[in-house]
Protein backbone atom coordinates (compact mmCIF):
# COMPACT_ATOMS: atom_id res chain seq x y z
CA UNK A 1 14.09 -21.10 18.48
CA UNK A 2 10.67 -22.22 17.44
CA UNK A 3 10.22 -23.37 14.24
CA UNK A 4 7.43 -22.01 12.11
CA UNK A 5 6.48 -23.80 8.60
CA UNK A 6 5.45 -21.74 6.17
CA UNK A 7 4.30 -23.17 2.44
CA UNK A 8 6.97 -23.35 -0.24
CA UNK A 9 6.70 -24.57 -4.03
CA UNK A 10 9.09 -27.66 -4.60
CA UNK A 11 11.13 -27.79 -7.41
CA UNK A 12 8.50 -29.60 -9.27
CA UNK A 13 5.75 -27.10 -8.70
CA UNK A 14 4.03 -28.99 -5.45
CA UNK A 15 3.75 -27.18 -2.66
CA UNK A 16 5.30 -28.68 0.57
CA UNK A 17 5.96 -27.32 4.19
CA UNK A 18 9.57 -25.28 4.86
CA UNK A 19 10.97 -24.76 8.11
CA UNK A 20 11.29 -21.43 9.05
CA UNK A 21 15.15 -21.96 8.81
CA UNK A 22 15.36 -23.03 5.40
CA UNK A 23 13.25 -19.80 4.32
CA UNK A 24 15.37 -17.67 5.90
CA UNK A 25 18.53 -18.98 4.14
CA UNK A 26 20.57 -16.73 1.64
CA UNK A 27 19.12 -17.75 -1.78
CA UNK A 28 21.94 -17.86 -4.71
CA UNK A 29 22.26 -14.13 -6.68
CA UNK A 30 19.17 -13.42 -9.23
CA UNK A 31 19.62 -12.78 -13.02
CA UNK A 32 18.80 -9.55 -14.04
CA UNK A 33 15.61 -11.43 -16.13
CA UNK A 34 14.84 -13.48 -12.91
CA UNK A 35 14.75 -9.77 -10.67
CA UNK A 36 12.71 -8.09 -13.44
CA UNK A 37 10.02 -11.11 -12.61
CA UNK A 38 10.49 -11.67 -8.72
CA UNK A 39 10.46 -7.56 -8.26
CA UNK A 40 7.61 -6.64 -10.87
CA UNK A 41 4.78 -6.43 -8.65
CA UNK A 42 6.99 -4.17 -5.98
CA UNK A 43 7.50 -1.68 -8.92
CA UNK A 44 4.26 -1.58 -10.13
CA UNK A 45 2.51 -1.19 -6.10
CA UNK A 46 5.59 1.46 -6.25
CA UNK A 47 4.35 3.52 -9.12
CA UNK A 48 0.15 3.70 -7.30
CA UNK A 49 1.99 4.60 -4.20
CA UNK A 50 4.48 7.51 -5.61
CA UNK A 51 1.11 9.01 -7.09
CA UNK A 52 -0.23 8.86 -3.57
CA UNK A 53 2.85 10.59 -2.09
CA UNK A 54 3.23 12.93 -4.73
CA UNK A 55 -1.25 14.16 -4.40
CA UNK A 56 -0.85 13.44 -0.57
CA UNK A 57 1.97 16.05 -0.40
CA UNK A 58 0.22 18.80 -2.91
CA UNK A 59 -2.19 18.38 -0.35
CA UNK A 60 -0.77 18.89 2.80
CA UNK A 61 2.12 21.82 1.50
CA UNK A 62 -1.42 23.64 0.48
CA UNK A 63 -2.73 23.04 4.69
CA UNK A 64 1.15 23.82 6.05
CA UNK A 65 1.33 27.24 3.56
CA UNK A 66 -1.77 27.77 4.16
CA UNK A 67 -2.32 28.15 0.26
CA UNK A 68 -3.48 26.35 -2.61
CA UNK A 69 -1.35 25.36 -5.36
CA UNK A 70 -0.80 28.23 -8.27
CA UNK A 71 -3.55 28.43 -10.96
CA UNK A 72 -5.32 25.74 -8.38
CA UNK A 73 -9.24 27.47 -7.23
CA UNK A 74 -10.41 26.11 -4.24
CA UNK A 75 -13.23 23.80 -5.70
CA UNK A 76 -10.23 22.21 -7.50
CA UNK A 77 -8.50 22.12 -4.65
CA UNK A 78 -11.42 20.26 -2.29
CA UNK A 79 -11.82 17.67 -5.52
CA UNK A 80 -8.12 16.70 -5.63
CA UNK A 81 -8.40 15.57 -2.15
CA UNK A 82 -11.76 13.85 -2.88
CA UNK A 83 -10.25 12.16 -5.53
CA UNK A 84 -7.56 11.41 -3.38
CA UNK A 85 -9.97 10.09 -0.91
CA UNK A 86 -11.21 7.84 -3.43
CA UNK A 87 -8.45 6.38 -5.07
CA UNK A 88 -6.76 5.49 -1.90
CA UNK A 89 -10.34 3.56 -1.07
CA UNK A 90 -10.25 2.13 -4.31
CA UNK A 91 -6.72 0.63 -4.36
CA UNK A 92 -7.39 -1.18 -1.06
CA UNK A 93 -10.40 -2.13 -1.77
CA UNK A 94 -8.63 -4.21 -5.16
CA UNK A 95 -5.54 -5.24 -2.81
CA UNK A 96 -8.02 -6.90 0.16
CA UNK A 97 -10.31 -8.63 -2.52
CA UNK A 98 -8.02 -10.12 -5.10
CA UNK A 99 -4.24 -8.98 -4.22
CA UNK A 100 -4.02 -9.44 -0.44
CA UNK A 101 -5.97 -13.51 -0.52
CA UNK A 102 -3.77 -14.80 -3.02
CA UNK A 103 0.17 -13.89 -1.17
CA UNK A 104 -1.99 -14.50 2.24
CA UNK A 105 -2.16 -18.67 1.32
CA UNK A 106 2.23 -18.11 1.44
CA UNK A 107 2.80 -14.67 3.10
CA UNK A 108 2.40 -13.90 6.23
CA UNK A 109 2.63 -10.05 6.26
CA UNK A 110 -0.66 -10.44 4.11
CA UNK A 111 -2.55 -12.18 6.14
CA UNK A 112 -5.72 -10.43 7.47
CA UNK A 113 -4.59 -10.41 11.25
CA UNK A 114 -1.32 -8.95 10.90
CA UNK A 115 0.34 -5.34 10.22
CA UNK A 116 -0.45 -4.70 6.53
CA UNK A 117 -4.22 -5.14 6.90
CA UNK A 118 -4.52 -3.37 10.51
CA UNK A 119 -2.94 -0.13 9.11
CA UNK A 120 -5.70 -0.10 6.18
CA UNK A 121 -8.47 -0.07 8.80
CA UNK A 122 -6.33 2.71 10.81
CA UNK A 123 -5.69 4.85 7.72
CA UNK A 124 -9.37 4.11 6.65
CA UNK A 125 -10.57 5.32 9.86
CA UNK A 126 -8.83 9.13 9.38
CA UNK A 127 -9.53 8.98 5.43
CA UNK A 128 -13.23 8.56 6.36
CA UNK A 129 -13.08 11.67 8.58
CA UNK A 130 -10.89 13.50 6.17
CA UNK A 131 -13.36 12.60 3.24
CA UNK A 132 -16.56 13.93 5.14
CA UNK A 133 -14.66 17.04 5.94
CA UNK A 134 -13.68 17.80 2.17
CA UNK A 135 -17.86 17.17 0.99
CA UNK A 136 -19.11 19.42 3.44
CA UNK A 137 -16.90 21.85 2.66
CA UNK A 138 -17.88 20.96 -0.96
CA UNK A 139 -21.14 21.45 -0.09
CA UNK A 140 -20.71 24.83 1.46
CA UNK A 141 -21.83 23.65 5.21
CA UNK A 142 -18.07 24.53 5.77
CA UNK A 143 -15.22 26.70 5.29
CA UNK A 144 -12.15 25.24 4.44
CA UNK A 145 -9.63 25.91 7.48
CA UNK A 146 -5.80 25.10 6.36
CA UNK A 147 -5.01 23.62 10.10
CA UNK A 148 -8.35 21.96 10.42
CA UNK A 149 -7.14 19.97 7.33
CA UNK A 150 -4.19 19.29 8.07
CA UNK A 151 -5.19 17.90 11.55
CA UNK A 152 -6.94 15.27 9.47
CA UNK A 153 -4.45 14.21 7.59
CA UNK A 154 -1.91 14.47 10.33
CA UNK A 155 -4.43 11.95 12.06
CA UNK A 156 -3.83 9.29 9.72
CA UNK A 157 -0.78 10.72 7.37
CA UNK A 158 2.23 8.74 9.12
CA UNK A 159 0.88 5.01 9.42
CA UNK A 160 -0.14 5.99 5.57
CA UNK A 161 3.57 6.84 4.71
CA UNK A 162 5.01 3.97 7.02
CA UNK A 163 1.98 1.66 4.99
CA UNK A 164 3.00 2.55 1.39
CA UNK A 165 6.61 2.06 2.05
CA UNK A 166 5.86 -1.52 4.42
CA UNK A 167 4.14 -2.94 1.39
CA UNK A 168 6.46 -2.24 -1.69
CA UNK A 169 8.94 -4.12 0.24
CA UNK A 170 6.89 -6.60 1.50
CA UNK A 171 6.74 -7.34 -2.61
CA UNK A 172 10.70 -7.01 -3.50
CA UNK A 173 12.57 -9.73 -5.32
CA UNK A 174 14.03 -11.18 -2.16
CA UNK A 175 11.00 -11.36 -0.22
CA UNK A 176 8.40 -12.73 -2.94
CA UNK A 177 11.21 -15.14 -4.50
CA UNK A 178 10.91 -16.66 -0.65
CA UNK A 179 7.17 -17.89 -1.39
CA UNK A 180 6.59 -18.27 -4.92
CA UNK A 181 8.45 -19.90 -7.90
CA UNK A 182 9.15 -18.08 -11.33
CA UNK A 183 6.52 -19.52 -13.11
CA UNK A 184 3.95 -18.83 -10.36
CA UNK A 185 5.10 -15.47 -9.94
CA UNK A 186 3.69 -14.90 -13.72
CA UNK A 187 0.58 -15.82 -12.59
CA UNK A 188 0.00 -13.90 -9.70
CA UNK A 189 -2.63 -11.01 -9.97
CA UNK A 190 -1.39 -7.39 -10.72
């Protein structure tokens, strides 16, 4: 087995190279207080991410019915997924600038080469498409089609789901208490 050293904070705050190995190791049971800290920023990426399950699926029953949502007119319809659009952009845009840089220096599954960055760009790449579609239909250069829609967000809807579920627990207790000390864990961004 090849050994791989990661960074780790020492007792005493410094931060010194860990063998693979050692990382890897069962680490003694949590206190409810110590979870609440090591699991805080999983539960709060959890409740952005339920809010994009919960708009992503009024979206796509509407394409799979064939239907919008009761007391829902279709202008409100094309801005929900605009907003969607949006929101989606916005929240990676904040994770890749200040989240993303800061676990990267101890984290490998942020680091810009690796999965959790690579399925922004692919999910990017169908929201772009899906975005265009939803302002030209806004626009009235086209008709809303149901399957046309849901094409789209068929296109980039399962490395989305797969994403938002990769990075909560990429941010769990056990994984982040890995990397990063109590006290550090207070200062991390989000």
């Amino acid at each position: 087995m090849t050994e791989v050293a990661s960074p780790i904070t020492t007792a005493n705050g410094a931060v010194g190279e860990a063998k693979k190995e050692e990382i890897e190791k069962p680490l003694p049971a949590l206190t409810p207080g110590e979870f609440r800290v090591y699991n805080r920023m999983a539960e709060h990426m959890e409740l952005y991410h339920n809010n994009f399950r919960h708009t992503w699926t009024t979206l796509h029953t509407a394409c799979t019915s064939r239907q919008r949502p009761a007391r829902m007119s279709l202008p409100q319809f094309v801005s929900l997924g605009l907003t969607f659009a949006h929101h989606l952009t916005f929240h990676h845009t904040i994770e890749e600038e200040h989240i993303f840089p800061v676990l990267a220096t101890r984290m490998p599954a942020f680091r810009e080469e690796l999965e959790l960055l690579s399925q922004h760009r692919q999910i990017h790449e169908g929201l772009e498409t899906f975005e265009a579609y939803l302002e030209a239909c806004r626009a009235g250069e086209r008709e809303l089609r149901w399957e046309e829609l849901r094409g789209l967000m068929d296109g980039f809807g399962g490395v989305l789901w797969a994403h938002l579920d990769e990075e909560v627990r990429e941010l769990a207790a056990e994984k982040m208490r890995r990397y990063w000390s109590l006290q550090e864990m207070k200062g991390l961004p989000m």
